[in-house]
Protein backbone atom coordinates (compact mmCIF):
# COMPACT_ATOMS: atom_id res chain seq x y z
CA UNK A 1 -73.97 -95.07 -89.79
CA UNK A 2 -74.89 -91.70 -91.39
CA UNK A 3 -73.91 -89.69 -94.11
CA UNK A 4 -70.49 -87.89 -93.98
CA UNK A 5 -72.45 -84.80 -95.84
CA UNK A 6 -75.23 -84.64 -93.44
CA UNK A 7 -72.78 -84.41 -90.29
CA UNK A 8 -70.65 -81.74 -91.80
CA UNK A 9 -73.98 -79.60 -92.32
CA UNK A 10 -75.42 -80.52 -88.48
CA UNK A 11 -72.48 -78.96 -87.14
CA UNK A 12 -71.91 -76.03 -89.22
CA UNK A 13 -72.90 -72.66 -87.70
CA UNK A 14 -75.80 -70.21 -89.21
CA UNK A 15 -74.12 -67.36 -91.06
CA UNK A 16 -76.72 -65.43 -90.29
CA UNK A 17 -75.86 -62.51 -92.34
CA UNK A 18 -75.43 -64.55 -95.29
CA UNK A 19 -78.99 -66.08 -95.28
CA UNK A 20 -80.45 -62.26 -94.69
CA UNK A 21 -78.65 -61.67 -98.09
CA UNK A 22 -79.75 -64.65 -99.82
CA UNK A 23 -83.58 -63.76 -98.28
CA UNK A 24 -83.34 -60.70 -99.46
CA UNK A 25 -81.89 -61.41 -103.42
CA UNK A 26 -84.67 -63.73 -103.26
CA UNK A 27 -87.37 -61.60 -102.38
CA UNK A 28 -85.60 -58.55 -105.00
CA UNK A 29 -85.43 -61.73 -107.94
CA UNK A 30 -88.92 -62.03 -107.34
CA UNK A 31 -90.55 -58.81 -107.56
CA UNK A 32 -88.53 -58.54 -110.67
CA UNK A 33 -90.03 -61.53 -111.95
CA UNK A 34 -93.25 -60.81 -110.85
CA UNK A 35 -93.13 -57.31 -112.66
CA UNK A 36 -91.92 -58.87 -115.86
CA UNK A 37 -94.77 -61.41 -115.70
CA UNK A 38 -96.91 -58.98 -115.94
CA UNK A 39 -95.48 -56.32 -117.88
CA UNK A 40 -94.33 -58.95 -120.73
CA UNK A 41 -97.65 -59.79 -122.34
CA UNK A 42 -98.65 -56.58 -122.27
CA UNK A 43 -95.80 -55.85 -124.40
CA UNK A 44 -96.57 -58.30 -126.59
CA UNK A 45 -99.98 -57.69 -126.81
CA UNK A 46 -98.97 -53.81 -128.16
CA UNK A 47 -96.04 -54.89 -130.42
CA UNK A 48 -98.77 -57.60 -132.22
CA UNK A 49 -102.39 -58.41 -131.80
CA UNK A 50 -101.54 -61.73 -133.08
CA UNK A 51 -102.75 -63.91 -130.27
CA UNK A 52 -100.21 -67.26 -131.12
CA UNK A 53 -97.14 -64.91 -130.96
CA UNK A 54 -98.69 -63.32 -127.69
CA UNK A 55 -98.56 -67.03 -126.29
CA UNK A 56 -95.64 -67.99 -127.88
CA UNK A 57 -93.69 -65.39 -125.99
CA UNK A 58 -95.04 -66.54 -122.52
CA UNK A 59 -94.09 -70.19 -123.85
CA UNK A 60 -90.84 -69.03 -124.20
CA UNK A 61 -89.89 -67.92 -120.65
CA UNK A 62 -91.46 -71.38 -119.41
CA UNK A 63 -89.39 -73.74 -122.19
CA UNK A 64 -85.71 -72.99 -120.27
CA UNK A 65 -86.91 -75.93 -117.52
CA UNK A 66 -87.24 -78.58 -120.27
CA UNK A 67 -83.30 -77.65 -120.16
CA UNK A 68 -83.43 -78.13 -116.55
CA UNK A 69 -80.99 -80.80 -115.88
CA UNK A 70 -78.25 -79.91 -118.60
CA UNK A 71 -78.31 -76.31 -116.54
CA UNK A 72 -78.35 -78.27 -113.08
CA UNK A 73 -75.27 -79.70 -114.26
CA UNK A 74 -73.55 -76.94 -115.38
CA UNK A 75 -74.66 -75.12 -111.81
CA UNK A 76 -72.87 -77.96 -110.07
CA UNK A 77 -69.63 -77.22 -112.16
CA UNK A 78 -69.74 -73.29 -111.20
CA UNK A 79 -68.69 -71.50 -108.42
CA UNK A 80 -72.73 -71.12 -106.36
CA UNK A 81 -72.26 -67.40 -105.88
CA UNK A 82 -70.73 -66.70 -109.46
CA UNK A 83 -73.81 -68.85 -110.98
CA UNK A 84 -76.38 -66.21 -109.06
CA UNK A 85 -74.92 -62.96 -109.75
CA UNK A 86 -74.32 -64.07 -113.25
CA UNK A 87 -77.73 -65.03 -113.96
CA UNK A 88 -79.13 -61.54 -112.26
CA UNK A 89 -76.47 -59.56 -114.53
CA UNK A 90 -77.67 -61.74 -117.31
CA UNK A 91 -81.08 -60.74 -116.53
CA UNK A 92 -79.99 -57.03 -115.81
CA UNK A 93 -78.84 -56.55 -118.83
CA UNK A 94 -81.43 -58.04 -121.14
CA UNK A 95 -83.91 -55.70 -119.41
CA UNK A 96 -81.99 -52.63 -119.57
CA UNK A 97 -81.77 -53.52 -123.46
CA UNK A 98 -85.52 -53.89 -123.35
CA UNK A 99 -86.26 -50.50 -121.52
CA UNK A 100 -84.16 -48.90 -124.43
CA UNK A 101 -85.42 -50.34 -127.52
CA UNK A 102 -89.11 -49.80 -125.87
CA UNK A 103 -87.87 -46.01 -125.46
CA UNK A 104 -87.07 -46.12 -128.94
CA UNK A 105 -90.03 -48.12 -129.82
CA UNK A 106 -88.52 -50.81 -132.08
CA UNK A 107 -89.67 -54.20 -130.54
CA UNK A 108 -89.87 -56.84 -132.85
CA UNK A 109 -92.19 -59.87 -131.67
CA UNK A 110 -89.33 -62.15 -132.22
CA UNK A 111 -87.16 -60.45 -129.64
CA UNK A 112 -89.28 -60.64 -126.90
CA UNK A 113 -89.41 -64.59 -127.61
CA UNK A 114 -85.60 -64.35 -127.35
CA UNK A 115 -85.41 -62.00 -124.17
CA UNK A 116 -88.40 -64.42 -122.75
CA UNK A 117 -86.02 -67.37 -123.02
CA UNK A 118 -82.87 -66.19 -122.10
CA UNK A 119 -84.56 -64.83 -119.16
CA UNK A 120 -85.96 -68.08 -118.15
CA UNK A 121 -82.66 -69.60 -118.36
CA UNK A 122 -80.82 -67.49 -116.34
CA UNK A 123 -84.28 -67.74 -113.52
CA UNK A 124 -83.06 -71.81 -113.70
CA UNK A 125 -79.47 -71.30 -113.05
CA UNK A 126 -80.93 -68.56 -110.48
CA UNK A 127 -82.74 -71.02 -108.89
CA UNK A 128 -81.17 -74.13 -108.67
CA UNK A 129 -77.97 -72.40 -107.56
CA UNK A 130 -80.00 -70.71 -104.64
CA UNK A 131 -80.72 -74.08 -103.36
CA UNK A 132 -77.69 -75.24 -103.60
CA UNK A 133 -76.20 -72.82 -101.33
CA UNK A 134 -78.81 -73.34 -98.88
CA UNK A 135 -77.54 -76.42 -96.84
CA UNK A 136 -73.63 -74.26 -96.71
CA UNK A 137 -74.84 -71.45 -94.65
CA UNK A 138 -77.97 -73.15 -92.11
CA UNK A 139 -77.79 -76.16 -90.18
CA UNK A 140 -79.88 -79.44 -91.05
CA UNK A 141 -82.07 -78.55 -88.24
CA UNK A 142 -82.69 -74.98 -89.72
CA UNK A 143 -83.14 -75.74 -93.50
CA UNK A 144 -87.57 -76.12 -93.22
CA UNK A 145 -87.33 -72.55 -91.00
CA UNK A 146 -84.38 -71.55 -94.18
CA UNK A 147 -86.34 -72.73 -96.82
CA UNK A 148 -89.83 -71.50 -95.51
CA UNK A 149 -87.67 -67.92 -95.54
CA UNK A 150 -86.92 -67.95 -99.38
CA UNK A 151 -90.13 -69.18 -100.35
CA UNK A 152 -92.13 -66.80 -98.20
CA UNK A 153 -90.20 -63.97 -100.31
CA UNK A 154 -90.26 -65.27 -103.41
CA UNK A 155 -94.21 -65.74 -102.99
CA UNK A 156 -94.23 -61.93 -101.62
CA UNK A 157 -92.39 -61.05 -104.88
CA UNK A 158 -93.85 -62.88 -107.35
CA UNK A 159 -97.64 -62.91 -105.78
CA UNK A 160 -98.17 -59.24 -104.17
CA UNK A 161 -95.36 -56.98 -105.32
CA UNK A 162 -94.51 -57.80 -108.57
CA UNK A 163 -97.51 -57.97 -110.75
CA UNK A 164 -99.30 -55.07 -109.50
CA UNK A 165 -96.11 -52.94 -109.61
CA UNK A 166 -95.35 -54.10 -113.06
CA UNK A 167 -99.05 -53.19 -114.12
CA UNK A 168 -99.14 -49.97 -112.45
CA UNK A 169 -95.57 -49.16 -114.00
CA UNK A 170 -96.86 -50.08 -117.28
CA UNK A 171 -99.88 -47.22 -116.76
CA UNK A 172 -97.30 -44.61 -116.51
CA UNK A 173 -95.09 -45.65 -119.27
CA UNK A 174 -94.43 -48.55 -121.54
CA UNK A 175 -90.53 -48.46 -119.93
CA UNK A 176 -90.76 -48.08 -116.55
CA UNK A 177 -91.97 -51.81 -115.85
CA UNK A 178 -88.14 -53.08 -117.41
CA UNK A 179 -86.53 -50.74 -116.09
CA UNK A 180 -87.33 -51.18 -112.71
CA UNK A 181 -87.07 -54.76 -113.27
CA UNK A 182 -83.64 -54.39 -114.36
CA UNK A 183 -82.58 -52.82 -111.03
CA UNK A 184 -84.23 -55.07 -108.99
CA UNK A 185 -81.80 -57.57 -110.16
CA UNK A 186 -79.08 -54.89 -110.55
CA UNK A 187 -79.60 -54.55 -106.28
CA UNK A 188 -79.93 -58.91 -105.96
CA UNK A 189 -76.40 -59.23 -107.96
CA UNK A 190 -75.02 -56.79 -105.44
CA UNK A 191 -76.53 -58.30 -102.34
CA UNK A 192 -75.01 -62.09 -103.60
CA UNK A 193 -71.65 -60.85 -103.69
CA UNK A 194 -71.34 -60.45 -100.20
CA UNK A 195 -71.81 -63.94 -100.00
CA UNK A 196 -69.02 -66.82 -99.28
CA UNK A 197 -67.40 -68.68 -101.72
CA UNK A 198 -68.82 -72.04 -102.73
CA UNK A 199 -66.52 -74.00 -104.69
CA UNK A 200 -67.77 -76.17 -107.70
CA UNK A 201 -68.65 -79.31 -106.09
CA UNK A 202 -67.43 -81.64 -109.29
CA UNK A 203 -64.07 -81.81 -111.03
CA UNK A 204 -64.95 -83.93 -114.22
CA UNK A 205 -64.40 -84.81 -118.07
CA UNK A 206 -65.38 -81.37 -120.06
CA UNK A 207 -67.13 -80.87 -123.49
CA UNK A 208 -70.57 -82.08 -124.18
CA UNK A 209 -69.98 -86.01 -123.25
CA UNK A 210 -68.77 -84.30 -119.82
CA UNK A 211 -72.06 -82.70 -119.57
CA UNK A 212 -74.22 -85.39 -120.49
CA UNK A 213 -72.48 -87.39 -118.49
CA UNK A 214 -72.55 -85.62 -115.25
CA UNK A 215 -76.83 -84.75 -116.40
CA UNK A 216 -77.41 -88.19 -116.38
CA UNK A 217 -75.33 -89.06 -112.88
CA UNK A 218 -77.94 -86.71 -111.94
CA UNK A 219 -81.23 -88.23 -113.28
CA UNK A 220 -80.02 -91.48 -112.02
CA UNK A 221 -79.20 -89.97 -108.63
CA UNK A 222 -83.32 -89.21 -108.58
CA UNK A 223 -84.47 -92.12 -110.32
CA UNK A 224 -81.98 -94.24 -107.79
CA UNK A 225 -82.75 -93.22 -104.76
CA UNK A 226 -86.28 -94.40 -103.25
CA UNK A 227 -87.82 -91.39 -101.29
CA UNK A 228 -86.49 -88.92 -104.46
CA UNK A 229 -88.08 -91.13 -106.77
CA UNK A 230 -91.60 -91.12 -104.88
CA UNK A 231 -91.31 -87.39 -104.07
CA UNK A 232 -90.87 -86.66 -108.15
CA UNK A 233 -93.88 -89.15 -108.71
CA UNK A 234 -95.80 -87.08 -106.29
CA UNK A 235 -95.31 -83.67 -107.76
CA UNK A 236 -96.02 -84.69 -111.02
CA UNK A 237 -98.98 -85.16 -109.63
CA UNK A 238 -99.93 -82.91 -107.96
CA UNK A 239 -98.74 -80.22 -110.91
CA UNK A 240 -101.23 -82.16 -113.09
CA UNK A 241 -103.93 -81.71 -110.41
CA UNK A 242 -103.21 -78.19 -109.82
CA UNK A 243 -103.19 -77.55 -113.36
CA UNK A 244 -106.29 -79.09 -114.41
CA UNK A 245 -107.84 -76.87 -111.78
CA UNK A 246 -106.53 -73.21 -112.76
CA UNK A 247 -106.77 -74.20 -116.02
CA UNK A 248 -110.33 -73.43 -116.28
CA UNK A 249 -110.80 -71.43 -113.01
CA UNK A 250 -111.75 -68.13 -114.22
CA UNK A 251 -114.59 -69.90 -116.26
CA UNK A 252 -115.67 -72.01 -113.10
CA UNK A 253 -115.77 -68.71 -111.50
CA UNK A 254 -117.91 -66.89 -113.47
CA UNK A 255 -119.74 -69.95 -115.24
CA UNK A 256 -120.38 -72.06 -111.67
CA UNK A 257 -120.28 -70.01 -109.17
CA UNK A 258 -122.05 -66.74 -111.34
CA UNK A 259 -119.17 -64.23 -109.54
CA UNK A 260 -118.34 -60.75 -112.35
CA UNK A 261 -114.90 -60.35 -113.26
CA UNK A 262 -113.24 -59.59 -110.33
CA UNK A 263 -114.16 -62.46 -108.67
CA UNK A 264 -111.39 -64.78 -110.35
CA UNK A 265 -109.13 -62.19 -108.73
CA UNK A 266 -110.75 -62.71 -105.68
CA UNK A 267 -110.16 -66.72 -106.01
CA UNK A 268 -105.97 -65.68 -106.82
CA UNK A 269 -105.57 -63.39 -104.26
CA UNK A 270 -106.85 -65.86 -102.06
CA UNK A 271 -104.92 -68.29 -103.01
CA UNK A 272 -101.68 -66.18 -102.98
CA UNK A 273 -102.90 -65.21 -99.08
CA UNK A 274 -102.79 -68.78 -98.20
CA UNK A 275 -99.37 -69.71 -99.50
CA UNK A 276 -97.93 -66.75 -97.44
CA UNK A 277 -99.79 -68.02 -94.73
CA UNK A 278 -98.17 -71.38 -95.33
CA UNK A 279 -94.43 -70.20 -95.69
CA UNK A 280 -95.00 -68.51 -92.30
CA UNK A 281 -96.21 -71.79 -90.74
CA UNK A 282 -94.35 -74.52 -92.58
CA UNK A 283 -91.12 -74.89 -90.54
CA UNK A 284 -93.71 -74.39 -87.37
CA UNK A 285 -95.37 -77.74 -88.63
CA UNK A 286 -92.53 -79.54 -90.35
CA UNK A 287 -90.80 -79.35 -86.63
CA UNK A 288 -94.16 -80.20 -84.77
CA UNK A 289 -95.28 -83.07 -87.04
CA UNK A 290 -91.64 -84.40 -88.50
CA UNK A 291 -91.00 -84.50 -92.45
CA UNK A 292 -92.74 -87.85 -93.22
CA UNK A 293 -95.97 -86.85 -91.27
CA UNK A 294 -96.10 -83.28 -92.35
CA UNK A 295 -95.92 -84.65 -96.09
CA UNK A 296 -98.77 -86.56 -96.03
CA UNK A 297 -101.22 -83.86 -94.57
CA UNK A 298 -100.06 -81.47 -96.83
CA UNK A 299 -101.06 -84.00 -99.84
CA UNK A 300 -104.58 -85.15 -97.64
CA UNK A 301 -105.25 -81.54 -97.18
CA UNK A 302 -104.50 -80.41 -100.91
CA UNK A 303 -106.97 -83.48 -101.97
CA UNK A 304 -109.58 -82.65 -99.56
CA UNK A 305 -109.77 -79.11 -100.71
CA UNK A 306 -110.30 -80.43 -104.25
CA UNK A 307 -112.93 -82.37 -103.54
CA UNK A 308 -115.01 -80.02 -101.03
CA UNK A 309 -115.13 -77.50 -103.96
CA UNK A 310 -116.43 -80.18 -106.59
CA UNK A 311 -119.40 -81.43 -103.85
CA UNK A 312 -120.10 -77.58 -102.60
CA UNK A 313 -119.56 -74.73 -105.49
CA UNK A 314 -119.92 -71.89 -102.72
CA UNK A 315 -117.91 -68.78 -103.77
CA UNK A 316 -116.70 -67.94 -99.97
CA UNK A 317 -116.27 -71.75 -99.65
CA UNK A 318 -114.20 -71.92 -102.73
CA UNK A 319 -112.01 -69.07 -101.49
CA UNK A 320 -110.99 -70.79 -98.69
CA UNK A 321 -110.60 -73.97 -100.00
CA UNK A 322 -108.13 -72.55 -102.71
CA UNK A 323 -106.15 -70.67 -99.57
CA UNK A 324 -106.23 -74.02 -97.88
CA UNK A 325 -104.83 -75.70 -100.83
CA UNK A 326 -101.95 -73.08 -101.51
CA UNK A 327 -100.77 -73.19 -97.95
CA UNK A 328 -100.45 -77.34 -97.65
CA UNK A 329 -98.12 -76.94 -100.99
CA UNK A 330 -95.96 -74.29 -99.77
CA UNK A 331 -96.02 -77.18 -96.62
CA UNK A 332 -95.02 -79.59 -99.46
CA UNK A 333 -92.36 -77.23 -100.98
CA UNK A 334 -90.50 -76.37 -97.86
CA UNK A 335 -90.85 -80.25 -96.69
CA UNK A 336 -89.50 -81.78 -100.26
CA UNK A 337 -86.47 -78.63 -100.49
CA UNK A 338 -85.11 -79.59 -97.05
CA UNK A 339 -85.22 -83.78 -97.62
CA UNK A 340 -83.57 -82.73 -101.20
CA UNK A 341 -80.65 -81.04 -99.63
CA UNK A 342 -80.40 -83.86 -96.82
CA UNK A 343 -80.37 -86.55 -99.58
CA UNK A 344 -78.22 -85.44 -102.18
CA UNK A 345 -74.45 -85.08 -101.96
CA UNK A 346 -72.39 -81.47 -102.47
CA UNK A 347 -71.87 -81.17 -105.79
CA UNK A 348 -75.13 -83.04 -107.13
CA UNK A 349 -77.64 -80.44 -105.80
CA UNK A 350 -77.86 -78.29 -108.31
CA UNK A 351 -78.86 -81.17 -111.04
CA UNK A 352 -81.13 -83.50 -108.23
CA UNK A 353 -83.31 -80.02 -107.96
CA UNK A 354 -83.46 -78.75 -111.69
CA UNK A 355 -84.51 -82.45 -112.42
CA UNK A 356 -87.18 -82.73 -109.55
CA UNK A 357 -88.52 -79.13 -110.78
CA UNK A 358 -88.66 -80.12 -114.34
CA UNK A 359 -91.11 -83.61 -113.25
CA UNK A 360 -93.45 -80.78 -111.64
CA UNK A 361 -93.43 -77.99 -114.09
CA UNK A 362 -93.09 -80.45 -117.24
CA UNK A 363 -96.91 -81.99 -115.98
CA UNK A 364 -98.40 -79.06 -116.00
CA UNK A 365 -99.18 -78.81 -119.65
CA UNK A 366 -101.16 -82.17 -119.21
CA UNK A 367 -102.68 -80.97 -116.36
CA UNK A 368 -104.24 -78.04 -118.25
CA UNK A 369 -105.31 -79.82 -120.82
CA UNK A 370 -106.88 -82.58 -119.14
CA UNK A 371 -108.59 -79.96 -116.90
CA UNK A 372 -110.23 -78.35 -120.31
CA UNK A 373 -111.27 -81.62 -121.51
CA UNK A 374 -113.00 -82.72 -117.91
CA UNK A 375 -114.52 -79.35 -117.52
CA UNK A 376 -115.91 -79.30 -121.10
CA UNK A 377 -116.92 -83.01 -121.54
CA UNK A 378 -117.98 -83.84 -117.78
CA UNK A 379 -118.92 -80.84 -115.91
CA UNK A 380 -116.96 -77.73 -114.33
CA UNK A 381 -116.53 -80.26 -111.03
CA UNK A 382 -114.91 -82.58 -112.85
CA UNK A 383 -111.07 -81.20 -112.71
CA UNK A 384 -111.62 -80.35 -108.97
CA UNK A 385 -113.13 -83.89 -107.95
CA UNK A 386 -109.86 -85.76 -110.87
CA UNK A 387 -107.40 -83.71 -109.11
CA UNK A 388 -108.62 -85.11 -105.57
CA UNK A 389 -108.74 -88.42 -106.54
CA UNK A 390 -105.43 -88.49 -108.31
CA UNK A 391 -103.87 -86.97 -104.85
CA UNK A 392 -105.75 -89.45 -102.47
CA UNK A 393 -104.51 -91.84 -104.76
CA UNK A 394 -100.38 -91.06 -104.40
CA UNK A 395 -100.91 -90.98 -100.30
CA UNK A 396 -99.35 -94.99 -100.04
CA UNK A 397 -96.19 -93.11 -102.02
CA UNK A 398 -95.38 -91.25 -98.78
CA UNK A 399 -95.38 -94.62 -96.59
CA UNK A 400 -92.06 -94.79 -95.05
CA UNK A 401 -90.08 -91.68 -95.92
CA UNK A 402 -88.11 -90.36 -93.37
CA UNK A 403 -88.91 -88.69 -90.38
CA UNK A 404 -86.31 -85.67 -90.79
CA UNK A 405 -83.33 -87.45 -92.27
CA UNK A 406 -81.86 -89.46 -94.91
CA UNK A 407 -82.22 -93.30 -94.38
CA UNK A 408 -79.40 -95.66 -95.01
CA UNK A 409 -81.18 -97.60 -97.27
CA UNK A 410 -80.71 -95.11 -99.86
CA UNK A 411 -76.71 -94.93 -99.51
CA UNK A 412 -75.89 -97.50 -102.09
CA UNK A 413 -78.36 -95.86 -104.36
CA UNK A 414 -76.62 -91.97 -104.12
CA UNK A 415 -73.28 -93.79 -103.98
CA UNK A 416 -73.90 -95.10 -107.77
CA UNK A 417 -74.76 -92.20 -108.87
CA UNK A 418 -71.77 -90.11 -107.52
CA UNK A 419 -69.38 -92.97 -108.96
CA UNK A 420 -71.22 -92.20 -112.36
CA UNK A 421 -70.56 -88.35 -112.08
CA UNK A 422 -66.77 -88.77 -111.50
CA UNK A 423 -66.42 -91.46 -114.29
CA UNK A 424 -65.86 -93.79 -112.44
C-alpha cells in the first residue's frame, strides 16, 4: 500500500518546458535578491549613519519567516502560479517605487524598514509556492535532479551574480541597483505565466479561524509525521551550528588565522564555490547513495568539517573545509525538498515547507549568539568544535528514514492532519 499522491506524481510526465521556466524565474528572483542584499544596507547606511536603524532594516527583510506558516497557508489556498507572479509584481513594484524616490532623493529610514518587509514577504510566498509546484511538473524520480536545478540557480543568483552586480550598480548610481532589481522580477513574473494552472489544493472555512485553522493542520502535519519531525529537529540544528560559525568568521579570519581583509572574502567565496559544486552533484549522489544514506553523510561530512577547522586553523585548510561544508548542505537541501514533497499531500505543501524553513531560519539567531559567546569566553575554536559536536550528536535522528519514499508508517499521521485542514 502506497500513497494515492505519490502514484499520481510517478506517472506524470516532465513538462520540460515548464521546469526551464521555473529554473529560470528562479535563477532571475535570485539575482534580484542578491542585488538588493547588497544594495539595501548601503542605502541605509547613506540615508542614516545610525547603526541600530542600519540593522533594523536588514532585520526587517528576515522577520516575514516568523510569518512563515500563516503565509504557507494562505499559498495552499491560492492558485501556485498566481501566488509567484504576484509576489514578483509585488516585489516589482516596491522597487520601481524605490528607484524613484532614490532619484528624487527622499528616503526616509522608516521606509526602507517597510519596503525590507514587504519584500521578505512576498520572497516567502515566492518560495514556498515554487516548491509547491515542483512535484506537478517532474516525476518522483526526477524531483533531487529538479530540486538540485532551482537551488543551483538560486545559489548562482544570490551567491555570484547578485551581490557584486548590486555593488557595482551602486558605484555608478545610487538607482541603478533597484532598478535593475525591479526588472529582474519584472522578466521572472513574465516567465511564470507561461506556466500551467495549479489549482488551490484546499477548499475550507474562510476568515482568520479558517486560517489558523488550516496553519495549524499544517504544524501538526510536521510535528505528526516521524521523518518530518526529525528532519525539522535536524535543521534547527544545523542552522544553530552554521550560525555560531559565520557569526564570528571574519574575526576568526583575521584574529586566528592572521589573513588582511580580503581573506574573509576568500573564506565566502569559497564557500559559495562549494555549494554550486554541491547543487551540481546532489541528485548524482542522492541517486547513487539513496535519500536515507545520502542524509547522513551530508550531516557526518558538515560535522567533520567543523571539527577539522577547530583542531587545524590553516587558512587553505579552512577554505576547503568551508567548501566542503557548503556542498554536503546543498546535499541536505536537495535531499530534505524532495522527501518534503513525497511526504506531504497536494494542498499541504505550501504550509509543511514555510514551517520546516521557519525551524531552520528561526535558530539562527541562537546560533549567532551562542557562536559570540563561545568565541569570546572559550576560544575562536570553540563555535567550530560546538557546531561539530551538536551535528555528530543528531546522526541517530536519521536512523530509519526512508530510502527514497514515504513509509506507511507515517499514513495515519498525514491522514490526521489533512482531516484537521478540512474541518473535519
Amino acid at each position: 500500500m502506497e500513497f494515492g499522491w505519490l502514484s499520481d506524481r510517478r506517472t506524470a510526465p516532465v513538462r520540460a518546458v515548464p521546469l526551464s521556466r521555473l529554473v529560470t524565474a528562479n535563477a532571475l528572483s535570485s539575482v534580484g535578491d542578491g542585488a538588493r542584499f547588497a544594495a539595501l544596507p548601503l542605502l541605509a547606511a547613506a540615508v542614516t549613519r545610525d547603526v541600530f536603524w542600519v540593522s533594523v532594516v536588514a532585520a526587517a527583510g528576515r522577520a516575514p519567516w516568523l510569518l512563515a506558516p500563516l503565509i504557507g497557508t494562505l499559498v495552499d489556498r491560492t492558485e501556485a502560479r498566481r501566488s509567484m507572479v504576484g509576489a514578483d509584481l509585488a516585489r516589482c513594484a516596491l522597487l520601481a517605487a524605490l528607484t524613484a524616490a532614490t532619484v528624487v532623493g527622499w528616503v526616509p529610514v522608516m521606509s526602507l524598514v517597510v519596503l525590507a518587509f514587504l519584500c521578505g514577504v512576498a520572497e516567502v510566498f515566492f518560495d514556498s509556492a515554487a516548491q509547491a509546484v515542483v512535484p506537478g511538473l517532474a516525476e518522483d524520480r526526477q524531483l533531487e535532479r529538479t530540486n538540485a536545478r532551482i537551488i543551483g540557480a538560486q545559489i548562482t543568483g544570490t551567491g555570484f551574480l547578485g551581490p557584486p552586480l548590486g555593488a557595482a550598480l551602486w558605484t555608478v548610481g545610487q538607482p541603478w541597483p533597484f532598478a535593475v532589481d525591479a526588472v529582474t522580477f519584472l522578466g521572472s513574473a513574465l516567465l511564470l505565466r507561461g506556466l500551467p494552472r495549479f489549482g488551490p489544493g484546499e477548499r475550507t472555512e474562510r476568515g482568520v479561524a479558517g486560517l489558523l485553522r488550516g496553519t495549524w493542520a499544517g504544524l501538526r502535519l510536521l510535528g505528526g509525521n516521524r521523518v518530518l519531525r526529525r528532519l525539522m529537529a535536524v535543521v534547527a540544528v544545523l542552522g544553530v551550528g552554521q550560525q555560531a560559525v559565520y557569526a564570528v568568521l571574519v574575526v576568526y579570519v583575521e584574529g586566528k588565522l592572521g589573513l588582511p581583509s580580503w581573506g574573509y572574502g576568500l573564506m565566502l567565496v569559497a564557500a559559495a564555490l562549494g555549494s554550486l559544486a554541491g547543487a551540481r552533484s546532489a541528485a548524482w549522489t542522492a541517486h547513487r547513495l539513496g535519500t536515507a544514506r545520502s542524509l547522513i553523510a551530508s550531516v557526518t561530512v558538515s560535522a567533520l568539517t567543523y571539527l577539522v577547522v577547530a583542531v587545524l586553523p590553516w587558512w587553505p585548510l579552512v577554505a576547503l573545509m568551508l567548501a566542503g561544508n557548503s556542498a554536503a548542505v546543498v546535499l541536505w537541501n536537495v535531499c530534505t525538498v524532495s522527501l518534503r514533497q513525497r511526504l506531504t499531500p497536494p494542498g499541504m505543501l505550501g504550509r509543511v515547507t514555510s514551517g520546516y524553513r521557519l525551524a531552520a531560519w528561526g535558530t539562527m539567531p541562537v546560533g549567532a549568539a551562542l557562536g559570540g559567546v563561545l568565541a569570546g569566553r572559550v576560544g575562536p575554536g570553540a563555535p567550530w568544535a560546538t557546531a561539530g559536536l551538536l551535528l555528530l550528536a543528531c546522526l541517530p535522528l536519521l536512523r530509519g528514514m526512508p530510502p527514497a519514499r514515504s513509509p506507511q508508517a507515517d499514513e495515519s499521521g498525514t491522514e490526521t492532519a489533512r482531516d484537521e485542514c478540512a474541518g473535519k
